[in-house]
C-alpha atoms as a PDB file:
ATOM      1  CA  UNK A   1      46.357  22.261  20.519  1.00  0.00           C
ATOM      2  CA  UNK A   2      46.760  19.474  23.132  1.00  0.00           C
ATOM      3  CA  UNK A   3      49.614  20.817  25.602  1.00  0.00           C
ATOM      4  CA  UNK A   4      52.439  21.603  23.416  1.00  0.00           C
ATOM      5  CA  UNK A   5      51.227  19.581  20.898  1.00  0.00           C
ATOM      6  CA  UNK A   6      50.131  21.448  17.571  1.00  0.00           C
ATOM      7  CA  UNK A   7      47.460  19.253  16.052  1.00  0.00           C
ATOM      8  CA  UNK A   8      47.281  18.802  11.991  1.00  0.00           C
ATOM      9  CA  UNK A   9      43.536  18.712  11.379  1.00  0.00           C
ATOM     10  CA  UNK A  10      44.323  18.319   7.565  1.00  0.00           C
ATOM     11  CA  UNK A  11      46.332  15.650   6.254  1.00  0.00           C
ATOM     12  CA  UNK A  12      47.243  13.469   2.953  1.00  0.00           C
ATOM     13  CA  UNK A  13      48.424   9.977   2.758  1.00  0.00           C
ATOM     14  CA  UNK A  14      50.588   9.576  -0.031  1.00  0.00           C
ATOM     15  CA  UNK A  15      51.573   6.123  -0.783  1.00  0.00           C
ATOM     16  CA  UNK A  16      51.645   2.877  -2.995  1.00  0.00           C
ATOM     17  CA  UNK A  17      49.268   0.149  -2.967  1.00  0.00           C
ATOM     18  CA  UNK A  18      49.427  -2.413   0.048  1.00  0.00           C
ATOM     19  CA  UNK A  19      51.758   0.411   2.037  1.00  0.00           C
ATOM     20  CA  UNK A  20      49.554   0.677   4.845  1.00  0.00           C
ATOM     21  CA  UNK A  21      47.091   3.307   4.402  1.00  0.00           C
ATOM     22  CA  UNK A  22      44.013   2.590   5.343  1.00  0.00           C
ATOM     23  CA  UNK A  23      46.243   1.456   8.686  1.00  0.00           C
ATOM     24  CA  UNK A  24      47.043   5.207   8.823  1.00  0.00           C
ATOM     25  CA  UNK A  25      43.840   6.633   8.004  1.00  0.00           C
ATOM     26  CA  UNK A  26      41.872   4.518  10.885  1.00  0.00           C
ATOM     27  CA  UNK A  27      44.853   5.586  13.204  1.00  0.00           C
ATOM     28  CA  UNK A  28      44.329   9.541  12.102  1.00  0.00           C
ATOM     29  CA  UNK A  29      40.467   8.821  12.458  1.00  0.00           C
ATOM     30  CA  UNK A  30      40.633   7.052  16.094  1.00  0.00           C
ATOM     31  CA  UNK A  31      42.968  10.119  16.853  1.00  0.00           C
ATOM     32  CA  UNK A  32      40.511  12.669  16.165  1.00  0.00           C
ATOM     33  CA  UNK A  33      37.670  11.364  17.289  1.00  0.00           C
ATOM     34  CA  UNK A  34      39.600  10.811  20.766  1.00  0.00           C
ATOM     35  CA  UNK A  35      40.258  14.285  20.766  1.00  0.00           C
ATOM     36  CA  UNK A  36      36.579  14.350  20.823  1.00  0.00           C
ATOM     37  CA  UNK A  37      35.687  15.659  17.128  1.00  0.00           C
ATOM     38  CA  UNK A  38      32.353  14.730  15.978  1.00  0.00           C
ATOM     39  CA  UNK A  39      32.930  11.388  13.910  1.00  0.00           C
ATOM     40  CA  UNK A  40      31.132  12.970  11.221  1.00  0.00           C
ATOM     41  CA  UNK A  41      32.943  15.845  10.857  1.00  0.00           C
ATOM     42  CA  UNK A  42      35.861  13.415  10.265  1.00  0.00           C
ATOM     43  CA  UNK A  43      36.360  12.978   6.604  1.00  0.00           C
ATOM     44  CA  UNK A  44      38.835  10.169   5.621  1.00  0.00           C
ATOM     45  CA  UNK A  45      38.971   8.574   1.709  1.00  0.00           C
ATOM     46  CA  UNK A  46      40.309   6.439  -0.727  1.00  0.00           C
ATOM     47  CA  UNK A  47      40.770   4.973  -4.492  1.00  0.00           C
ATOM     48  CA  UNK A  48      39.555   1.617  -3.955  1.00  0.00           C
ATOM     49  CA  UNK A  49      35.769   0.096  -2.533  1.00  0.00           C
ATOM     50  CA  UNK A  50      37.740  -2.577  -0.580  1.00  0.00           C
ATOM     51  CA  UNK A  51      40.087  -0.035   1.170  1.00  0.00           C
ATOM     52  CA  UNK A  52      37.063   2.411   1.935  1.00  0.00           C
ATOM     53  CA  UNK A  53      34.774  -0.812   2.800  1.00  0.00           C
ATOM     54  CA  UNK A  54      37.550  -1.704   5.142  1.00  0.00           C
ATOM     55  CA  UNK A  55      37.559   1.719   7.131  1.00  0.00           C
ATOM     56  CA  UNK A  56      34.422   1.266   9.316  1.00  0.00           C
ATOM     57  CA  UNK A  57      35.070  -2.121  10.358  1.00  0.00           C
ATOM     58  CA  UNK A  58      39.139  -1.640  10.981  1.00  0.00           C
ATOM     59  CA  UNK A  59      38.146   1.606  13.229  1.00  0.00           C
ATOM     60  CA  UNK A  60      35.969  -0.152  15.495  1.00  0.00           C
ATOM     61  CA  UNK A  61      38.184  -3.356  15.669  1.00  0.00           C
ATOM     62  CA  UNK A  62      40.834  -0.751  16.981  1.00  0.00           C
ATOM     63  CA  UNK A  63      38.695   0.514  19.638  1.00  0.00           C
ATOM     64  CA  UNK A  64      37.028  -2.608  20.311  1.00  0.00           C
ATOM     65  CA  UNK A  65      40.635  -4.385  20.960  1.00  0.00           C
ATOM     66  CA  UNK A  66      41.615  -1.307  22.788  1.00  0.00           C
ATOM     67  CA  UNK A  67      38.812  -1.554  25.335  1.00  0.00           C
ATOM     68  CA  UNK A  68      39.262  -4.874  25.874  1.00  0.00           C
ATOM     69  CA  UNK A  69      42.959  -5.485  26.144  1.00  0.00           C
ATOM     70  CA  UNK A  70      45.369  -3.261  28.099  1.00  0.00           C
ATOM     71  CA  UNK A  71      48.141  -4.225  25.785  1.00  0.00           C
ATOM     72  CA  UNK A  72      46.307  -2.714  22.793  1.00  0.00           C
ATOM     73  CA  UNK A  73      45.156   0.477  24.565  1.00  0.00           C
ATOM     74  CA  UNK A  74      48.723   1.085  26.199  1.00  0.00           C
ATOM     75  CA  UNK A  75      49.947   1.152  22.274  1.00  0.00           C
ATOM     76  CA  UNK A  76      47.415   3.384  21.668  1.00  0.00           C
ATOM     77  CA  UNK A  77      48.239   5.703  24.292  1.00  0.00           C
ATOM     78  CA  UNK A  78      51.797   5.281  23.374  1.00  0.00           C
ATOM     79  CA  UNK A  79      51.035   6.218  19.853  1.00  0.00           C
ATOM     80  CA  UNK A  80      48.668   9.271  20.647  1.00  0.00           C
ATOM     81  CA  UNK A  81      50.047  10.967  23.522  1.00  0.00           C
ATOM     82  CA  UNK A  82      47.108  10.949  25.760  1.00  0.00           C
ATOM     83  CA  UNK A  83      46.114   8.491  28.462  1.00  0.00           C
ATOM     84  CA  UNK A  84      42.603   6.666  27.139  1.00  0.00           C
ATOM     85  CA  UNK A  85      40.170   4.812  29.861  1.00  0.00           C
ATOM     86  CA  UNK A  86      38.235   1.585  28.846  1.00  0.00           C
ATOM     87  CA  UNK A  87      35.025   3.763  29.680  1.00  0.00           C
ATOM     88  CA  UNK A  88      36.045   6.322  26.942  1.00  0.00           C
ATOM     89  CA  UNK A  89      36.753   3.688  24.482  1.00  0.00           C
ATOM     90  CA  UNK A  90      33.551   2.285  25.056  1.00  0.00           C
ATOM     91  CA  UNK A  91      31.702   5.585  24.761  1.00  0.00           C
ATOM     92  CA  UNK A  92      33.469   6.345  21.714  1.00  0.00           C
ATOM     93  CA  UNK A  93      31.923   2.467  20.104  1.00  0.00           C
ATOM     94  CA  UNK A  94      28.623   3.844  21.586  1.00  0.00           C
ATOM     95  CA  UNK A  95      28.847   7.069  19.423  1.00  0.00           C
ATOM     96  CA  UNK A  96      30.311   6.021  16.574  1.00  0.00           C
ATOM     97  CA  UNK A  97      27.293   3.327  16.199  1.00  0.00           C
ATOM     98  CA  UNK A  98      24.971   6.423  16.444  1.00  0.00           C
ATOM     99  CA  UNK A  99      26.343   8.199  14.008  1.00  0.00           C
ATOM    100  CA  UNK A 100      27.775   5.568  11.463  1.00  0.00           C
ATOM    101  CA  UNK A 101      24.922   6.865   8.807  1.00  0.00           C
ATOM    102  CA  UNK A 102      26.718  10.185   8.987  1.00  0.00           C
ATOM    103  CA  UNK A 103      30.037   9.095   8.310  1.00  0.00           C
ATOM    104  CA  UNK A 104      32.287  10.130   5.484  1.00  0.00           C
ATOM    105  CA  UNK A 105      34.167   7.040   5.131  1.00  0.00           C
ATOM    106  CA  UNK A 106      34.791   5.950   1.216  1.00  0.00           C
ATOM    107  CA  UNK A 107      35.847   6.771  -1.883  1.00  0.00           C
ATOM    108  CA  UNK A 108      37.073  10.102  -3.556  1.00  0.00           C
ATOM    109  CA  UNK A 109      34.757   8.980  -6.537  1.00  0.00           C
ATOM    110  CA  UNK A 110      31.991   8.609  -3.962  1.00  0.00           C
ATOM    111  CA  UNK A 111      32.341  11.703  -2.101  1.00  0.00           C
ATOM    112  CA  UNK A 112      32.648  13.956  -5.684  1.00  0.00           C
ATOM    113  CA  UNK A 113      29.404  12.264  -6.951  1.00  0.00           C
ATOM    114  CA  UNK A 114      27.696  12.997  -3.530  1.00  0.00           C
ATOM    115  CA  UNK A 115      28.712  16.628  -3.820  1.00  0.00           C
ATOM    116  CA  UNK A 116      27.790  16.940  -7.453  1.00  0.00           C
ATOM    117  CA  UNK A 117      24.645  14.996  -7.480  1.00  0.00           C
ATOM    118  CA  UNK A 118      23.103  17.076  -3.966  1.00  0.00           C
ATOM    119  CA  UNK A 119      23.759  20.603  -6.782  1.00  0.00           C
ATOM    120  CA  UNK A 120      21.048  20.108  -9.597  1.00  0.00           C
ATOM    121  CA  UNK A 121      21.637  21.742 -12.459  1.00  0.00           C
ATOM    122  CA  UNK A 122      20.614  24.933 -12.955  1.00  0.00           C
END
């Protein structure tokens, strides 16, 4: 909990194609991590390869153009809640690089296979 603020650490994004959300899912995942969860405890996936291929890149766009820009990171902070320094933004880059062969970012088909295939048949 952040203040008064109950946090949702689960959540599904329903929606048709082209509605936005892998817009919302880099949002949720720039939230969390922000909040200081370990990136790769952060699970976030989807349908399609081009949606899922997109997640990595959009995520550090965000906090790339956050860092840099005080427009960008003032809609952030309007969006989140929290006052975010440039420092912090630039820390989070700096971990997410370290950790980017951790990260569950991609499809639901993906994930199930990686599951499965790490269980050998008994």
């Amino acid at each position: 909990m952040r203040g008064n603020q109950k946090i949702e650490l689960r959540e599904l994004i329903k929606a048709s194609a082209g509605s936005g959300k892998t817009y919302q899912l880099t949002d949720r995942f720039l939230f969390l991590l922000l909040l200081d969860f370990k990136p790769e405890s952060i699970v976030a996936l989807t349908f399609s390869r081009k949606a899922a291929g997109e997640f990595f890149d959009a995520i550090l766009q965000k906090l790339a153009k956050a860092a840099k820009e005080p427009d960008s990171r003032k809609e952030l902070e309007k969006k989140f809640g929290f006052e975010i320094s440039p420092i912090r933004l630039r820390e989070k880059i700096s971990e997410l690089l370290r950790v980017m062969n951790r990260l569950t970012l991609g499809t639901l088909d993906s994930f199930f296979f990686s599951i499965l295939s790490s269980a050998p048949l008994e």
